[in-house]
C-alpha atoms as a PDB file:
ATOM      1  CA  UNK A   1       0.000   0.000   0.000  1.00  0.00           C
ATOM      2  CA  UNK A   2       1.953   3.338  -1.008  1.00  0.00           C
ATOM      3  CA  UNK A   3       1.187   6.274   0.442  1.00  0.00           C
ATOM      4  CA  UNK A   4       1.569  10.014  -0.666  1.00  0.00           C
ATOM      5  CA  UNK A   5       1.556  13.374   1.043  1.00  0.00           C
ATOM      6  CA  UNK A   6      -0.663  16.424  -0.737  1.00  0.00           C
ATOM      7  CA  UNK A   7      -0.393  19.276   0.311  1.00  0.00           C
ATOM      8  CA  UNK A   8      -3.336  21.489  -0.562  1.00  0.00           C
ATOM      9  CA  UNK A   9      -3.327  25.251  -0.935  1.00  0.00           C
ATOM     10  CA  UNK A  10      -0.366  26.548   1.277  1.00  0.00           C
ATOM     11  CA  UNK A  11      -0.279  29.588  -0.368  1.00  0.00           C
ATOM     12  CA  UNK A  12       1.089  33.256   0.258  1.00  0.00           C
ATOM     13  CA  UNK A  13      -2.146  34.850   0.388  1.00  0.00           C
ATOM     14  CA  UNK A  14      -3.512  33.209   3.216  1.00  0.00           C
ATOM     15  CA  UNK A  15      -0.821  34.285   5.351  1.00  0.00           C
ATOM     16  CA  UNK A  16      -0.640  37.173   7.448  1.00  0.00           C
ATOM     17  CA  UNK A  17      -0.649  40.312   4.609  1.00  0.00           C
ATOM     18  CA  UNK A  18      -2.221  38.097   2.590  1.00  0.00           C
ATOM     19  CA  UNK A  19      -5.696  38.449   0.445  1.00  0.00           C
ATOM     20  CA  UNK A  20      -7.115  36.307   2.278  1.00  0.00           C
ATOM     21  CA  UNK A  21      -5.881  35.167   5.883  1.00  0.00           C
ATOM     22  CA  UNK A  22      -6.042  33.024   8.025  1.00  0.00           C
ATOM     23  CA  UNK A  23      -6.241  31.703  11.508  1.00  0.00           C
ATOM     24  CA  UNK A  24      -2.785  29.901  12.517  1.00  0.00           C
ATOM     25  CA  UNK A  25      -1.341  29.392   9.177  1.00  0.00           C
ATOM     26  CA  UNK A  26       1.635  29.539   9.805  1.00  0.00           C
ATOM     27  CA  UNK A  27       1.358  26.922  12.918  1.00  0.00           C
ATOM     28  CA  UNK A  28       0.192  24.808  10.131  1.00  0.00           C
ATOM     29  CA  UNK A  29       2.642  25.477   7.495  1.00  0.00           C
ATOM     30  CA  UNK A  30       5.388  24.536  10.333  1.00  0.00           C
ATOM     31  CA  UNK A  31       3.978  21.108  11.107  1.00  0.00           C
ATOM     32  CA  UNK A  32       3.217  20.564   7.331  1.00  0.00           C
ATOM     33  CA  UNK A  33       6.403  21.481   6.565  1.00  0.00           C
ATOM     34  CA  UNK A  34       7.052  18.862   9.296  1.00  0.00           C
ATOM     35  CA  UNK A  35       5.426  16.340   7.657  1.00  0.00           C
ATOM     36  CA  UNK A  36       7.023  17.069   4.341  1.00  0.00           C
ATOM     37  CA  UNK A  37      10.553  16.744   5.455  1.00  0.00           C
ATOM     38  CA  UNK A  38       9.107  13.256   6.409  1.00  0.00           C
ATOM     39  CA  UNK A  39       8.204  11.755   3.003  1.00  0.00           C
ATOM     40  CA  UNK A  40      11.194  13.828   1.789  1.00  0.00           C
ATOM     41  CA  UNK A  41      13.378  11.775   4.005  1.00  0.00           C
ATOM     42  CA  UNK A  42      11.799   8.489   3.621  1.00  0.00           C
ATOM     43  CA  UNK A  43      11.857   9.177  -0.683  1.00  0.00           C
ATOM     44  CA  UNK A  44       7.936   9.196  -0.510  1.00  0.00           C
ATOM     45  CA  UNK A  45       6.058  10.700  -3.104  1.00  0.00           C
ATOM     46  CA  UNK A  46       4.668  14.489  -2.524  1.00  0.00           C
ATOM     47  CA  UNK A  47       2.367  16.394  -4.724  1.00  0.00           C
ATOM     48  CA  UNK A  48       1.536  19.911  -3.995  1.00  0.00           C
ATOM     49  CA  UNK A  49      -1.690  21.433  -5.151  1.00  0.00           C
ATOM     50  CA  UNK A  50      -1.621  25.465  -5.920  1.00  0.00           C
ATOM     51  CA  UNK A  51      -4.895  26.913  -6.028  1.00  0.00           C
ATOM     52  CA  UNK A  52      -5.093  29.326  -9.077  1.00  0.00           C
ATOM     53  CA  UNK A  53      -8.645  31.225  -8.939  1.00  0.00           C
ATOM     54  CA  UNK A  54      -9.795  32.479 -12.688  1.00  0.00           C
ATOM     55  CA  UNK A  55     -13.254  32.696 -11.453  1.00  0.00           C
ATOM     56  CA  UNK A  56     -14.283  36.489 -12.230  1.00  0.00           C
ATOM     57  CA  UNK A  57     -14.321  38.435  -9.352  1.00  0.00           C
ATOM     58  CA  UNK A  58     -12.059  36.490  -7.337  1.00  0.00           C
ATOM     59  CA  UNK A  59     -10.150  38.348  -4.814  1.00  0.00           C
ATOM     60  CA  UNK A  60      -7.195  36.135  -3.969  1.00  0.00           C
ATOM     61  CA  UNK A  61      -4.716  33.435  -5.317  1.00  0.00           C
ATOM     62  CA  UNK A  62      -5.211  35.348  -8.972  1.00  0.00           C
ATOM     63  CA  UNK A  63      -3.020  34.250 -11.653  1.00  0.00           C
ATOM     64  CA  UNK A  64       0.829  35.868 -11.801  1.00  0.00           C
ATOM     65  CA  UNK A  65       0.321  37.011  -8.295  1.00  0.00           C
ATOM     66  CA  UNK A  66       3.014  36.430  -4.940  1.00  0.00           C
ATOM     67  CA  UNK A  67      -0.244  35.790  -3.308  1.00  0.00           C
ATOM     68  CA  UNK A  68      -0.950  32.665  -5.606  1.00  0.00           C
ATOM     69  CA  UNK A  69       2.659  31.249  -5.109  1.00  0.00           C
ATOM     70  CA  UNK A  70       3.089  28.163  -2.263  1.00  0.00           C
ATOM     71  CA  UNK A  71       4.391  29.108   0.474  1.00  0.00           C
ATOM     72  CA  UNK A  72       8.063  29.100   1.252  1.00  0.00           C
ATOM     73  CA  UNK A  73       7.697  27.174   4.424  1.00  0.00           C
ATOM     74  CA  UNK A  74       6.657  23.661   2.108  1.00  0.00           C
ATOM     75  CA  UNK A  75       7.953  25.200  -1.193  1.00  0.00           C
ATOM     76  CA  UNK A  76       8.153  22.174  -3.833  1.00  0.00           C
ATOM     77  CA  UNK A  77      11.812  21.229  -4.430  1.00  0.00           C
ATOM     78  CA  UNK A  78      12.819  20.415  -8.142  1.00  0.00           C
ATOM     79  CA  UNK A  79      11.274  17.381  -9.224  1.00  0.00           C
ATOM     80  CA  UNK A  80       8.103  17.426  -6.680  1.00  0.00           C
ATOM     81  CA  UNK A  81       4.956  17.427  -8.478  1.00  0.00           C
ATOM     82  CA  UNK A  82       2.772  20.209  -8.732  1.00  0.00           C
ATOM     83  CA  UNK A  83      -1.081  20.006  -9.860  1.00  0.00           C
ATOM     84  CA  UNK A  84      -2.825  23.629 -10.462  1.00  0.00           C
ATOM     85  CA  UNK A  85      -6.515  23.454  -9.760  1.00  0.00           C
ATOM     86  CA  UNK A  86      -8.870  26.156 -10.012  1.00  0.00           C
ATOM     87  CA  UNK A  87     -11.772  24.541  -7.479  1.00  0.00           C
ATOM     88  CA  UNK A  88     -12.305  23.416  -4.087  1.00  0.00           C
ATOM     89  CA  UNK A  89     -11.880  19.609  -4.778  1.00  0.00           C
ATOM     90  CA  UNK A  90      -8.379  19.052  -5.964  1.00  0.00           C
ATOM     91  CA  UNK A  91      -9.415  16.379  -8.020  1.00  0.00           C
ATOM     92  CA  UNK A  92     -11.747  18.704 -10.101  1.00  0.00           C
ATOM     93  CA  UNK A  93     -10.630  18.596 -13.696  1.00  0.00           C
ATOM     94  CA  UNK A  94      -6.873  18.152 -12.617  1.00  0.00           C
ATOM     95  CA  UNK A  95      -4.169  15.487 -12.851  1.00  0.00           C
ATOM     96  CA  UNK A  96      -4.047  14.394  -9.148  1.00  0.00           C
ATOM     97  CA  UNK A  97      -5.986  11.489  -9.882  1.00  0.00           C
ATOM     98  CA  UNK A  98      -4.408  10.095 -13.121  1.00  0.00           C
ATOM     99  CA  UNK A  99      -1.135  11.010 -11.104  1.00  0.00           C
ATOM    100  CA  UNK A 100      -1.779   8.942  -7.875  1.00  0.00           C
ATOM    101  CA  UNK A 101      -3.173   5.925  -9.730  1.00  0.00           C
ATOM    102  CA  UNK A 102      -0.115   6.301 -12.370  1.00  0.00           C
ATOM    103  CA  UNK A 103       1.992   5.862  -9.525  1.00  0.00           C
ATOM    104  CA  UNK A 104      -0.105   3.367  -7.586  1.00  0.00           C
ATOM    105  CA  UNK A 105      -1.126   5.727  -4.198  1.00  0.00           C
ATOM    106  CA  UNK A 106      -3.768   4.100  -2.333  1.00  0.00           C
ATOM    107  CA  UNK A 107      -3.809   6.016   0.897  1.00  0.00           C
ATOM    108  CA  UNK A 108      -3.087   9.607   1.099  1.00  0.00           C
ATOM    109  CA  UNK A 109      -1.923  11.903   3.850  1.00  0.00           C
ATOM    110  CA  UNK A 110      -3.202  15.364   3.685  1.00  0.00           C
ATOM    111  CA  UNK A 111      -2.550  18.931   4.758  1.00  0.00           C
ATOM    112  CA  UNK A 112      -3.282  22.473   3.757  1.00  0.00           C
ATOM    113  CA  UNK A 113      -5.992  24.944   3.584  1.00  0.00           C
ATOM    114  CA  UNK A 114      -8.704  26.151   4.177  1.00  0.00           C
ATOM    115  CA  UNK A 115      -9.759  23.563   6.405  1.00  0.00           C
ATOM    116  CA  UNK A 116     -13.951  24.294   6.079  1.00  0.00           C
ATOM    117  CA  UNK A 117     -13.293  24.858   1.789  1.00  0.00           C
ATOM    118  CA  UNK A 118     -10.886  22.648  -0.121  1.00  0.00           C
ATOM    119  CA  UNK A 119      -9.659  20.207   2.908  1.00  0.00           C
ATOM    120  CA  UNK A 120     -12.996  19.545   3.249  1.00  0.00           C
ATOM    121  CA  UNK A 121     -13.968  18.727  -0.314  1.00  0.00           C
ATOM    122  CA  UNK A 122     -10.240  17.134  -1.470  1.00  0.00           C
ATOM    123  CA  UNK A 123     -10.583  14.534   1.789  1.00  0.00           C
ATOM    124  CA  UNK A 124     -14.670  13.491   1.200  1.00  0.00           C
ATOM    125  CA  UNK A 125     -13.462  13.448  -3.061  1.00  0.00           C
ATOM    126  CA  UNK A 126     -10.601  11.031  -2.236  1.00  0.00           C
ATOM    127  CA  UNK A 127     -11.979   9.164   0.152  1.00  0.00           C
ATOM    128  CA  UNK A 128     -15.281   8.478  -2.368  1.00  0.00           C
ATOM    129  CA  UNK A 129     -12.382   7.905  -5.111  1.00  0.00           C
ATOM    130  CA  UNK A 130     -11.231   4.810  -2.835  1.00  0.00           C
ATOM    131  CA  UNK A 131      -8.147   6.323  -1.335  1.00  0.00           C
ATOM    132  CA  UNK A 132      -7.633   6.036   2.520  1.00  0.00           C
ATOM    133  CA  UNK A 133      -6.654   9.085   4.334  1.00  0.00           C
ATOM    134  CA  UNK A 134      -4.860  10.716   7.229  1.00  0.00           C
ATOM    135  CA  UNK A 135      -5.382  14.209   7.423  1.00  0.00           C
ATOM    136  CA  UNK A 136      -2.746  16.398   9.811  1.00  0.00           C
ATOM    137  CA  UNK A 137      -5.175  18.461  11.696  1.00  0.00           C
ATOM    138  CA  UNK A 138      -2.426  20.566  13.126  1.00  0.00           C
ATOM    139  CA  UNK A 139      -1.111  21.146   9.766  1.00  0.00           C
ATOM    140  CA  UNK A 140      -4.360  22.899   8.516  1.00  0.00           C
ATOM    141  CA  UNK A 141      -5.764  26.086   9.240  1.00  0.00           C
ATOM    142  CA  UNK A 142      -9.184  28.007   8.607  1.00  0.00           C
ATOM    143  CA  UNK A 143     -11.010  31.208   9.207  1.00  0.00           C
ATOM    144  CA  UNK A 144     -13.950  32.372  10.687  1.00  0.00           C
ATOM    145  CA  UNK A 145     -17.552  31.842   9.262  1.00  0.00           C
ATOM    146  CA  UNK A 146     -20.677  33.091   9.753  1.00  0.00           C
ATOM    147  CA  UNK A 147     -24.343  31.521   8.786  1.00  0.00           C
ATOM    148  CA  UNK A 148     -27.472  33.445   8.869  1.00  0.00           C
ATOM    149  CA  UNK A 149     -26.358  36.304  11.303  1.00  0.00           C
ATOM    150  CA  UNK A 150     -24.474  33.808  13.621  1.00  0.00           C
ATOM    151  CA  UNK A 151     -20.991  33.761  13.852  1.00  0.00           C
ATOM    152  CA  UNK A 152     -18.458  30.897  14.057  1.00  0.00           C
ATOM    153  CA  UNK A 153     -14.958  31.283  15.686  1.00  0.00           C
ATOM    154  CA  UNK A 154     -12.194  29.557  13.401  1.00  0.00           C
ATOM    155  CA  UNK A 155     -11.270  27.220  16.246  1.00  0.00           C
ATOM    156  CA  UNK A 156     -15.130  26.199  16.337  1.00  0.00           C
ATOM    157  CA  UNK A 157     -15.324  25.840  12.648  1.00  0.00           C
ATOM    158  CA  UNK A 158     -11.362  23.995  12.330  1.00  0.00           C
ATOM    159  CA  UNK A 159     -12.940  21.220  14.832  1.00  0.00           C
ATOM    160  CA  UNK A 160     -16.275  21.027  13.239  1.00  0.00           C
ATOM    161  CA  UNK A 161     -14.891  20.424  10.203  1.00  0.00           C
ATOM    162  CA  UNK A 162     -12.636  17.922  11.388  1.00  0.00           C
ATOM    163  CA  UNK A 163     -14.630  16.019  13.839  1.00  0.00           C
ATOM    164  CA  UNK A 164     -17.162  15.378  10.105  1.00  0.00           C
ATOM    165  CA  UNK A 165     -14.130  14.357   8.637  1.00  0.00           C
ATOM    166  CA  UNK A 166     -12.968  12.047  10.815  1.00  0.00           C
ATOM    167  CA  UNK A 167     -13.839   8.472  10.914  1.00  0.00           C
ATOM    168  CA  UNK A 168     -15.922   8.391   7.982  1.00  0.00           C
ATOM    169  CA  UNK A 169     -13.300  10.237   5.118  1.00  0.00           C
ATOM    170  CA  UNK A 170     -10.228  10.149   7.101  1.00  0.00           C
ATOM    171  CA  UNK A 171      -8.191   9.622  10.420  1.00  0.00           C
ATOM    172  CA  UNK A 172      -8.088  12.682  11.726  1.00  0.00           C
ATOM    173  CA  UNK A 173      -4.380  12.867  13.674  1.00  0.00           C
ATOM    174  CA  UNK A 174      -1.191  15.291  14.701  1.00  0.00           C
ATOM    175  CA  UNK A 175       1.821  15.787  12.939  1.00  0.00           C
ATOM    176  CA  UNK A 176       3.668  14.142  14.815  1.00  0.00           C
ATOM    177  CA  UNK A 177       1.532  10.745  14.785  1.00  0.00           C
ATOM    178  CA  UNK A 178       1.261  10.982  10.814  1.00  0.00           C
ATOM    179  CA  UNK A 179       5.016  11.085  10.857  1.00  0.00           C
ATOM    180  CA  UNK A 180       5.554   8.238  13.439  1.00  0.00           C
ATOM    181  CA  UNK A 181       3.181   6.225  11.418  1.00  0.00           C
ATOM    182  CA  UNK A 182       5.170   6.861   8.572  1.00  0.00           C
END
């Protein structure tokens, strides 16, 4: 069973300055970037997903922009994979899957951002795709939200998200257990 790391979305603009922050991302980028030297170490296979948004009116990660570029805490090193996507679901008319089945993947550990948005959708796609997953809750970060004139905290909408995620799409675990299960 091989496994492979994605990293979703750890991009400039959701850091602080950026179009579009954040709660804790850089926390999150340090234990992903954890993770990362991991599989680096161990010659595992790592595929970094860069959101690019050309939906009209967008307001961050737009094309040609430092705001769209991954992050230099987990920036891909020459020869690292790296799948554009321009939706929530990184699967969504991209390579990843062709890529993971070309390489035979089966389970996936994942990381990134925005936690509530395209961890969310990349975990329940892959999962429904047959992959099983480990998701780094320490190495993913979120914002606040707000529903029909009530507002949610990030830290209540980061462990609602997660505690729906886990057991059903993925085992939801630290950094440092992904990495010790490694």
């Amino acid at each position: 069973m091989s496994i492979a790391l994605v990293l979703v979305d750890i991009q400039n603009d959701y850091f602080p300055g950026g179009a579009m922050e954040l709660v804790g991302p850089t926390a999150a980028a340090d234990q992903a970037a954890k993770i990362l030297a991991a599989f680096r170490s161990k010659g595992l296979p790592v595929v970094h997903i860069q959101h690019i948004s050309l939906r009209p009116g967008a307001t961050f990660f737009l094309p040609g922009t430092a705001g769209a570029e991954i992050h230099e805490r987990v920036r891909p090193n020459p020869g690292e994979t790296v799948i554009q996507k321009h939706f929530p679901n990184s699967f969504r008319e991209t390579s990843l899957l062709e890529h993971l089945r070309e390489h035979k993947v089966s389970r996936l550990a994942i990381a990134g951002m925005m936690t509530h948005m395209c961890i969310d959708t990349t975990t329940r796609a892959a999962t429904d795709l047959g992959f099983a997953c480990t998701l780094a809750h320490d190495a993913c970060a979120t914002r606040a939200l707000s529903f029909n004139g009530t507002q949610v905290s990030a830290g209540d909408a980061q462990t609602a998200y997660l505690a729906g995620l886990n057991g059903s799409f993925a085992k939801v675990v630290s950094a440092d257990e992904l990495v010790a299960d490694l």
